[in-house]
Protein backbone atom coordinates (compact mmCIF):
# COMPACT_ATOMS: atom_id res chain seq x y z
CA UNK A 1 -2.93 16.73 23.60
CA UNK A 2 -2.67 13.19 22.17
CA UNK A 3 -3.41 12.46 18.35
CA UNK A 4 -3.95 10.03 16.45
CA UNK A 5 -0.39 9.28 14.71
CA UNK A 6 -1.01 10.30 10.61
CA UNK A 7 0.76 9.04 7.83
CA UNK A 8 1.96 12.21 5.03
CA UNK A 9 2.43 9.80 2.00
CA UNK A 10 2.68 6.16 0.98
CA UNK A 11 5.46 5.42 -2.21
CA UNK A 12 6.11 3.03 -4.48
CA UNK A 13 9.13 3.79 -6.31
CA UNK A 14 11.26 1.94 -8.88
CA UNK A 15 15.13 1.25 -8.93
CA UNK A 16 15.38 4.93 -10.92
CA UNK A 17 13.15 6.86 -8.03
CA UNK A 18 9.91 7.08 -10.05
CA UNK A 19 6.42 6.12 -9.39
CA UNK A 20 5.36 2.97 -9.61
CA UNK A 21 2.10 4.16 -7.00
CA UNK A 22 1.87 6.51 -4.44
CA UNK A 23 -0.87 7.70 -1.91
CA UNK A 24 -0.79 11.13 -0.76
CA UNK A 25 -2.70 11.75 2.62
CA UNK A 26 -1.80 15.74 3.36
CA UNK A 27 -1.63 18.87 1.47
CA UNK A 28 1.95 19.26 2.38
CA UNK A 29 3.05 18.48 -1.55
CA UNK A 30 -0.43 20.92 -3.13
CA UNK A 31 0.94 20.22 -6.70
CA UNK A 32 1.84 16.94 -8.84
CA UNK A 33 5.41 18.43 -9.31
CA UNK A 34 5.88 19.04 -5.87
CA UNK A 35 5.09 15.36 -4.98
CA UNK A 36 7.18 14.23 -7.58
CA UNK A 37 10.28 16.40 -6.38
CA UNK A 38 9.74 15.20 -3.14
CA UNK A 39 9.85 11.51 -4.49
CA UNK A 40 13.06 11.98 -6.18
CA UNK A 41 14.82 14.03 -3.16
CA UNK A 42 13.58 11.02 -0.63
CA UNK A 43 15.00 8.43 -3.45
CA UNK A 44 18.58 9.99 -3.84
CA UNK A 45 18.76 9.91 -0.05
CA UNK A 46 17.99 6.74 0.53
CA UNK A 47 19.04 4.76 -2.69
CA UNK A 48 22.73 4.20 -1.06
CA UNK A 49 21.42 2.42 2.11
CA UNK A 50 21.37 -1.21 2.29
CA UNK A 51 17.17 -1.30 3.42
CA UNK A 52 16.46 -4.88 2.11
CA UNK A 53 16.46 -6.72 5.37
CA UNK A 54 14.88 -4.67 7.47
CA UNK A 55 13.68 -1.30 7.87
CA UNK A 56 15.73 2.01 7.99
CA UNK A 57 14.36 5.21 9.07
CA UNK A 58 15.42 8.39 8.31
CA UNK A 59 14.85 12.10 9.06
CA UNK A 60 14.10 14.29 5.89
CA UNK A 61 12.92 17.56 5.08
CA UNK A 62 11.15 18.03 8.67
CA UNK A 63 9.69 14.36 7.98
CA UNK A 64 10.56 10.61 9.40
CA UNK A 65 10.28 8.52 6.51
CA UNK A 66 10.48 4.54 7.33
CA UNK A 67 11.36 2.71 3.91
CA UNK A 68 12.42 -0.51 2.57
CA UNK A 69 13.64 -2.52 -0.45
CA UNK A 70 12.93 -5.51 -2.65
CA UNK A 71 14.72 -6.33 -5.79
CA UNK A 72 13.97 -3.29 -8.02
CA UNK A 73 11.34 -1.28 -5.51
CA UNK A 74 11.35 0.64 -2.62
CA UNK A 75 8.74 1.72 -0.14
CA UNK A 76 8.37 4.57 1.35
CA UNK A 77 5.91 5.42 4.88
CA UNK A 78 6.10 9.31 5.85
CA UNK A 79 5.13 10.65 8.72
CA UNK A 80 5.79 14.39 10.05
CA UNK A 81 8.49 15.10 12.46
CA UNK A 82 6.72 14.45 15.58
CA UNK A 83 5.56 10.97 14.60
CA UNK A 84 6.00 7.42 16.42
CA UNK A 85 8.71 5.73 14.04
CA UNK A 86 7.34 2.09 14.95
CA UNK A 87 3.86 3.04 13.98
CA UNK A 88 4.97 4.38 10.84
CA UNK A 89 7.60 0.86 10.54
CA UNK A 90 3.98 -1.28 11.44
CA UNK A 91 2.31 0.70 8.49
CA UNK A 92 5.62 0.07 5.97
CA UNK A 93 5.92 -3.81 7.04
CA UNK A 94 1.75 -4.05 6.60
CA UNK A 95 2.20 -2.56 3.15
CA UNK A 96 5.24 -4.48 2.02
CA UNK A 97 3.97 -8.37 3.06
CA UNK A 98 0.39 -7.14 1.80
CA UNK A 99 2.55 -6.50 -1.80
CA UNK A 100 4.18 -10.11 -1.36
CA UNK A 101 0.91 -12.23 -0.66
CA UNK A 102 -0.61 -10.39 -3.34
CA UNK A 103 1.98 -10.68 -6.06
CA UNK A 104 2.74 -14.29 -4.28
CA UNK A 105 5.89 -13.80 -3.40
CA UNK A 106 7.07 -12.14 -7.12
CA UNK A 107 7.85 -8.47 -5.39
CA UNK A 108 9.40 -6.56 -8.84
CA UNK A 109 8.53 -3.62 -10.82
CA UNK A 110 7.20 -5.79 -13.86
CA UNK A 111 4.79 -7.79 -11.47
CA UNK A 112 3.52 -4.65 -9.56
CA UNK A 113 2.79 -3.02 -12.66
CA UNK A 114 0.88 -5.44 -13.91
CA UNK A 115 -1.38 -5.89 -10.50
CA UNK A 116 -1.56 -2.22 -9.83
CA UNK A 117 -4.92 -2.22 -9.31
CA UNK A 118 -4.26 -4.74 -6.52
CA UNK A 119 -1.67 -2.68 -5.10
CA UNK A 120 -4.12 0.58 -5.08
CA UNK A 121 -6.24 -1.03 -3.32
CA UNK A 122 -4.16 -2.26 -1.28
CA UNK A 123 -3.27 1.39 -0.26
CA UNK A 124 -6.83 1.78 0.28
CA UNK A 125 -6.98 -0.42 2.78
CA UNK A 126 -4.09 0.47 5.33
CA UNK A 127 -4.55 4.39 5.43
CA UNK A 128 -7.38 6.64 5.02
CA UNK A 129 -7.37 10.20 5.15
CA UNK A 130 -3.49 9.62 6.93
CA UNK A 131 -5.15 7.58 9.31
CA UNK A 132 -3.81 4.22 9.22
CA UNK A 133 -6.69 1.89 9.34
CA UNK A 134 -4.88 -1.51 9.39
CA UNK A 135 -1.42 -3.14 9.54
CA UNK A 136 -2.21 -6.41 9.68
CA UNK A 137 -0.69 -7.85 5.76
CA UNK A 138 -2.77 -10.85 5.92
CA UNK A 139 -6.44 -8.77 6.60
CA UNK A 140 -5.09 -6.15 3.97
CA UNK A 141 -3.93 -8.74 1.15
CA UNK A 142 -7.58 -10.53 2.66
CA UNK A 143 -9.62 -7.37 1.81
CA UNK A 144 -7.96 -6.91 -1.40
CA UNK A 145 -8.22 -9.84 -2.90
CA UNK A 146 -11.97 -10.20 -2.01
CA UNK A 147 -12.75 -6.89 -3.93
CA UNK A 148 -10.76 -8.17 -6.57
CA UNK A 149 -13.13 -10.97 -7.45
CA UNK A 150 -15.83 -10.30 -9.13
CA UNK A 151 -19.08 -12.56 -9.25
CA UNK A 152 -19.19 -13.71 -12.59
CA UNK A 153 -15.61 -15.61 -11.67
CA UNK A 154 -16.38 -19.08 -11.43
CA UNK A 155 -17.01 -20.65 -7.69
CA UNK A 156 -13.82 -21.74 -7.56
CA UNK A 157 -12.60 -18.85 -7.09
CA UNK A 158 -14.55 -17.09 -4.93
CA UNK A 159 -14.29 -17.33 -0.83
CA UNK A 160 -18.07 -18.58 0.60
CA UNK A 161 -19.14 -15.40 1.22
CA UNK A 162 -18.66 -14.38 -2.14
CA UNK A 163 -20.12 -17.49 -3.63
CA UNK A 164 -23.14 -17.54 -0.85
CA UNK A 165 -24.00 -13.88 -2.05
CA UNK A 166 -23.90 -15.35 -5.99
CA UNK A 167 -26.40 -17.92 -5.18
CA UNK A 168 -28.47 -15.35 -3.13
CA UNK A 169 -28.40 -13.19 -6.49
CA UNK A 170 -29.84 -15.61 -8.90
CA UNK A 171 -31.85 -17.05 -6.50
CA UNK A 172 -33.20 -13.68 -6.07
CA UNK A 173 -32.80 -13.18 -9.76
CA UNK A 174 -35.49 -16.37 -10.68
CA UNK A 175 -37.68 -15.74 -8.07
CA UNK A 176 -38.52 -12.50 -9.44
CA UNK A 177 -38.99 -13.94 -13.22
């Protein structure tokens, strides 16, 4: 019978292995130590390849992982054994150019800790539940970025939509005064 393919985890991990955000989508890892030997383990395996180009892909611990680097972080897709590898790549690649249009380009540690939020969400947005909802970097890094506005930013800065539903509000808002 044919399933939907499911993701196991999604990492962010510094140049030293450590988490920089992760998303966990199975009960595989049930405790936080767990997860985090499982993040180191993946890291020492993989931190000798040269993944900066392009994808690698790797078998580990009864798990494909797809992964990729950039400057001083690496990202991680899992997927169980049994998984399609370019589903899981699609997911990884969807991730990673989500990261760049959000951080414009600036993909390091520093920059990702200080838009973590944005990255979270960003997580959000391409799996649910291990099911990835989209791959597409530009609709994920689109998504984001309109929950990251809020409405008292000024119009400027807010797509119409946004800036339509502002009006409607205090339209709304002196209507009812």
């Amino acid at each position: 019978m044919e399933t939907c393919p499911l993701v196991k985890n999604i990492l962010l991990l510094d140049s030293e292995g450590k988490r920089v955000a992760v998303k966990y989508c199975s009960d595989d890892w049930p405790t936080n130590s767990a997860k985090e030997a499982f993040e180191k383990a993946i890291f020492n395996k993989t931190q000798k390849t040269n993944a900066r180009t392009e994808a690698e892909v790797t078998m580990f611990e009864n798990y494909i992982a797809v992964y990729k680097f950039v400057q001083d972080l690496h990202f991680y897709v899992t997927g169980g054994e049994d998984e399609n590898e370019l589903i899981l790549a699609s997911a990884l690649q969807g991730f990673f150019d989500a990261v760049g249009l959000l951080l414009r380009g600036n993909v390091d540690k520093k920059e990702a800790l200080e838009n973590l939020d944005l990255i979270l969400l960003c997580l959000d947005e391409i799996v649910d539940g291990g099911i990835i909802l989209e791959t597409d970097a530009n609709v994920i890094a689109g998504k984001v970025a309109s929950n990251s506005i809020d409405a008292g930013a000024p119009l400027s800065e807010q797509t119409i939509g946004q800036a339509l539903a502002t009006a409607r509000e205090h339209l709304t808002r002196s209507l009812l005064k």
